[in-house]
C-alpha atoms as a PDB file:
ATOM      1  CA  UNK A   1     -95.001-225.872   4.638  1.00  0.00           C
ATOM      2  CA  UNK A   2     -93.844-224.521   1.502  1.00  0.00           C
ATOM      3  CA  UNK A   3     -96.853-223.472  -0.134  1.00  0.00           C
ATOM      4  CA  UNK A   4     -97.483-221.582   3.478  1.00  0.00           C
ATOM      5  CA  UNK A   5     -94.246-219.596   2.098  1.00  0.00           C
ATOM      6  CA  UNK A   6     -95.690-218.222  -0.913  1.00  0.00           C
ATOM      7  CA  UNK A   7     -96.420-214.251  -0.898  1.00  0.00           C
ATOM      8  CA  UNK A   8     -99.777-215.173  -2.293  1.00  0.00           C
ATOM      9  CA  UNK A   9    -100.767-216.349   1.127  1.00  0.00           C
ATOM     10  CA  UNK A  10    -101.615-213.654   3.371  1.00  0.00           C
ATOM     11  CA  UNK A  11     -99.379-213.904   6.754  1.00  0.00           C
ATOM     12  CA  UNK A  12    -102.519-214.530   8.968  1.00  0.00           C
ATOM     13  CA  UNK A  13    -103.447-217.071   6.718  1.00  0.00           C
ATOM     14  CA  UNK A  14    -100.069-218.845   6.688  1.00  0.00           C
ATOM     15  CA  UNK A  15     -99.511-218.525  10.288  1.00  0.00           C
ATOM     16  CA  UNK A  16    -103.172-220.153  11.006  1.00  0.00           C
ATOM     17  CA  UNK A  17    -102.348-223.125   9.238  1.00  0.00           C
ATOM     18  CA  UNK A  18     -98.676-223.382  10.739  1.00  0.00           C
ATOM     19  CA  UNK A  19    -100.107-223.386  14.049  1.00  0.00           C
ATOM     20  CA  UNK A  20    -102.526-225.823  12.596  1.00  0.00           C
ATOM     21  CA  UNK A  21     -99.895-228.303  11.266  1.00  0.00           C
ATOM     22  CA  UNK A  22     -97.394-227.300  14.351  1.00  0.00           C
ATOM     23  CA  UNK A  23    -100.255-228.231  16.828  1.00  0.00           C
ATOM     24  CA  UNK A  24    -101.229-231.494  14.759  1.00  0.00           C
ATOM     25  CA  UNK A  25     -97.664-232.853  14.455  1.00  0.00           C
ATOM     26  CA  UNK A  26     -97.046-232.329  18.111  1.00  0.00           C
ATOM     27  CA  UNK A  27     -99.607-234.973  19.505  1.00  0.00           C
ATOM     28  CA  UNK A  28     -98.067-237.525  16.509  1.00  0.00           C
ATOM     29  CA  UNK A  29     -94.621-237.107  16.083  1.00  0.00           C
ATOM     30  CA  UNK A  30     -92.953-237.167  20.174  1.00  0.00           C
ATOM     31  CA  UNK A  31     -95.160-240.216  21.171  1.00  0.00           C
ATOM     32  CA  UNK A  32     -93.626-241.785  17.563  1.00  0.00           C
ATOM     33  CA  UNK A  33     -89.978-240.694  18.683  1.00  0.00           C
ATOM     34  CA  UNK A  34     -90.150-241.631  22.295  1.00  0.00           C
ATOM     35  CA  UNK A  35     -91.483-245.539  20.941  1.00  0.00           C
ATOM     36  CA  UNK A  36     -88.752-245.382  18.651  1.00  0.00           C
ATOM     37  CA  UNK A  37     -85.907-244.734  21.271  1.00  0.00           C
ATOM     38  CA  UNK A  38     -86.937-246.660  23.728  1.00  0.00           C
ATOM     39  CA  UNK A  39     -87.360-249.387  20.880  1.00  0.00           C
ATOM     40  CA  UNK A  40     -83.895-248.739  19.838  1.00  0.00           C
ATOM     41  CA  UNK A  41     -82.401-248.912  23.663  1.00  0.00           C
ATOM     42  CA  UNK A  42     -83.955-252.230  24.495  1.00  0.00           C
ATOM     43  CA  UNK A  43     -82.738-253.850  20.970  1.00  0.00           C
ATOM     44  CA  UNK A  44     -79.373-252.691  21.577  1.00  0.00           C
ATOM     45  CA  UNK A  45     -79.091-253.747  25.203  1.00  0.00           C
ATOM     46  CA  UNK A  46     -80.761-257.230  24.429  1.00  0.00           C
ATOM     47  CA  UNK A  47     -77.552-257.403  22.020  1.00  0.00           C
ATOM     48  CA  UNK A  48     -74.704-256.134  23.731  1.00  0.00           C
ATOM     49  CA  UNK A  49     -76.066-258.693  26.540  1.00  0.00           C
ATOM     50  CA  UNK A  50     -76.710-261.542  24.300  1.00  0.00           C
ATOM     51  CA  UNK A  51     -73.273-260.950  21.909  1.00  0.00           C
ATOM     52  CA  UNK A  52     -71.095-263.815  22.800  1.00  0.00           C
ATOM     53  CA  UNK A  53     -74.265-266.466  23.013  1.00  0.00           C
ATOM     54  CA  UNK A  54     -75.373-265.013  19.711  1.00  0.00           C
ATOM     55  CA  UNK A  55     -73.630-264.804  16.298  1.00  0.00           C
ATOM     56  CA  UNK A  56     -76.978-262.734  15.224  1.00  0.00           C
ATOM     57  CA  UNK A  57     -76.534-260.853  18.649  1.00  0.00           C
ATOM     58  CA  UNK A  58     -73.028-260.041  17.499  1.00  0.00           C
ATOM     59  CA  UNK A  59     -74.067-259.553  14.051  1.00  0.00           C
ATOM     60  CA  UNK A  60     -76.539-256.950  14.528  1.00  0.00           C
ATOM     61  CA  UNK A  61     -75.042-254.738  17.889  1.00  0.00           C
ATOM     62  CA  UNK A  62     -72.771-252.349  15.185  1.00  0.00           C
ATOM     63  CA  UNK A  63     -76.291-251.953  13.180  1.00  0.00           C
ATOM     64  CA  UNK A  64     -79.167-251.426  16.450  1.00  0.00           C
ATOM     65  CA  UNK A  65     -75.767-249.220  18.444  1.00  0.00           C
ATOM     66  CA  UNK A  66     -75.692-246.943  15.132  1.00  0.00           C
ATOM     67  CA  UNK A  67     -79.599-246.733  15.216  1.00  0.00           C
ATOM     68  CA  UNK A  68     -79.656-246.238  18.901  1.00  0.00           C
ATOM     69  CA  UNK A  69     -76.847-243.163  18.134  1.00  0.00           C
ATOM     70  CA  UNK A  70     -78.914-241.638  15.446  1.00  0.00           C
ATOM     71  CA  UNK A  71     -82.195-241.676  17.138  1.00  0.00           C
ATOM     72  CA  UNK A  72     -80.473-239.993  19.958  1.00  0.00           C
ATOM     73  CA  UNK A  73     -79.144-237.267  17.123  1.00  0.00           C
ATOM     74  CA  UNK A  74     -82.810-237.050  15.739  1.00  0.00           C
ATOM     75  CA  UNK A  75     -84.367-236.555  19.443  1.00  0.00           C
ATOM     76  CA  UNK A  76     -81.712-234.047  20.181  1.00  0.00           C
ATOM     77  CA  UNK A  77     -81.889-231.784  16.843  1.00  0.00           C
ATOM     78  CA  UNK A  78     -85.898-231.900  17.719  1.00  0.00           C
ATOM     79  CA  UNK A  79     -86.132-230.780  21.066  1.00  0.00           C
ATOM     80  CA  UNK A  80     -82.953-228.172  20.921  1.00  0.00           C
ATOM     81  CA  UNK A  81     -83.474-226.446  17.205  1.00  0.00           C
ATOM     82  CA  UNK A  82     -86.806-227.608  16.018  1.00  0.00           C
ATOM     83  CA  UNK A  83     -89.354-227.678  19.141  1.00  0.00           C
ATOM     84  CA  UNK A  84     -88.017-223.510  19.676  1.00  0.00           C
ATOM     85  CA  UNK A  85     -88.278-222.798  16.061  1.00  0.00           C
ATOM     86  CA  UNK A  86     -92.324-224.083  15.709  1.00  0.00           C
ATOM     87  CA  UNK A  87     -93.219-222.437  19.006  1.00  0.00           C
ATOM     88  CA  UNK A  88     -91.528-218.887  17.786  1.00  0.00           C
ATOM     89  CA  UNK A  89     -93.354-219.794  14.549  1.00  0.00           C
ATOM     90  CA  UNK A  90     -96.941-220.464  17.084  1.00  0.00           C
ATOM     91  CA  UNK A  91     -96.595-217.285  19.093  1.00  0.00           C
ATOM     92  CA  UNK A  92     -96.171-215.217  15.662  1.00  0.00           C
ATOM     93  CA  UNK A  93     -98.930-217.314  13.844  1.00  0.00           C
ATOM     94  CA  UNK A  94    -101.087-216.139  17.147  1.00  0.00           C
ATOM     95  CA  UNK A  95     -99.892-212.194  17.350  1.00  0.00           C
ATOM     96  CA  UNK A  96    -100.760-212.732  13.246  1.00  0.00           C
ATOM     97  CA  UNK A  97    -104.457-213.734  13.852  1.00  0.00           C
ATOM     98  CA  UNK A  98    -105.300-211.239  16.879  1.00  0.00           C
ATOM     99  CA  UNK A  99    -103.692-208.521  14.655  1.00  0.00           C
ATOM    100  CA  UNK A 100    -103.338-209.075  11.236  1.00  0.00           C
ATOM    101  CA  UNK A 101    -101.553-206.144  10.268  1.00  0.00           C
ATOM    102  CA  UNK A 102     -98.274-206.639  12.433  1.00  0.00           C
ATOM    103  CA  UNK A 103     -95.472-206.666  10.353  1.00  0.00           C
ATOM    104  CA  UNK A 104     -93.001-207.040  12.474  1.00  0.00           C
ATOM    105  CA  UNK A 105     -94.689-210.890  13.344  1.00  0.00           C
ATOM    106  CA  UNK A 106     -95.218-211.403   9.979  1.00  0.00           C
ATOM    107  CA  UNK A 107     -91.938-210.915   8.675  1.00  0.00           C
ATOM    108  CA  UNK A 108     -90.347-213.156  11.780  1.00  0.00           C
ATOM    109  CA  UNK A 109     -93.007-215.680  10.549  1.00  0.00           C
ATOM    110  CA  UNK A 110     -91.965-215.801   7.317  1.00  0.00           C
ATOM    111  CA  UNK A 111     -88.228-215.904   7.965  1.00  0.00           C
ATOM    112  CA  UNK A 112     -88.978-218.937  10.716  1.00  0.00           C
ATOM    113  CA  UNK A 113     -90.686-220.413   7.664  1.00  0.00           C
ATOM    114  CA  UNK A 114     -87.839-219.863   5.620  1.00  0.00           C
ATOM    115  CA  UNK A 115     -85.170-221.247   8.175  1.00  0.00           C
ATOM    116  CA  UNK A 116     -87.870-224.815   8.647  1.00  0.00           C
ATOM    117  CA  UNK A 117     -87.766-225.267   5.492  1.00  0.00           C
ATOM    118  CA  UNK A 118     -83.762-225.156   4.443  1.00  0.00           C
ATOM    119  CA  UNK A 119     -83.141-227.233   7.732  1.00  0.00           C
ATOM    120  CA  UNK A 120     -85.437-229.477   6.624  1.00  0.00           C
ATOM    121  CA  UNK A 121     -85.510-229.875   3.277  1.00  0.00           C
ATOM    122  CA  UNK A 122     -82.759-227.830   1.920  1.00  0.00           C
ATOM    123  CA  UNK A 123     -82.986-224.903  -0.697  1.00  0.00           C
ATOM    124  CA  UNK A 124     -84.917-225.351  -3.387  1.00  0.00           C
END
């Protein structure tokens, strides 16, 4: 995403391949996240159940309950901040490539680009 950022890059340019990567990451990354979760639940339950048979049970219920919690975090920071943010950043990328001239899409693109990248990487 951040070379998508540089002024160098023509807006319709940038906004096809955001779409692009937005699209791609779409069919990998909620399948991956849902598996995850539901990994996470049945780990934790199997050792909240299992705690006073289990020393390992025991042992490991703070760990899987604190991986359960920030899975949960993860799944809700995608689906309420990032999952609006990339389809803004689709519709623009679309207005960009029927007209590529619109500078009012370009310059939301580029400040959703801008806002992706310090919430997910930080400045640089």
């Amino acid at each position: 995403m951040p070379m998508l950022q540089l002024r160098e890059v023509p807006a319709h340019h940038a906004g096809t391949m955001t779409a692009y990567l937005l699209h791609n990451s779409e069919k990998f990354f909620p399948p991956l996240n849902g598996a995850c979760t539901v990994t996470n639940l049945v780990l934790t339950i199997t050792a909240y159940l299992h705690r006073h048979e289990s020393s390992l049970a025991a042992a490991k219920l703070p760990w899987l309950g604190a991986s359960l919690a920030l899975n949960l975090a993860t799944t809700a920071w995608a689906l309420g901040i990032m999952v609006p943010m990339n389809k803004a950043m689709a519709r623009h990328a679309t207005s960009l490539q029927a007209n590529n001239a619109d500078e009012k899409s370009e310059k939301e693109l580029r400040r959703l680009q801008a806002r992706w990248q310090k919430l997910n990487y930080g400045t640089f």
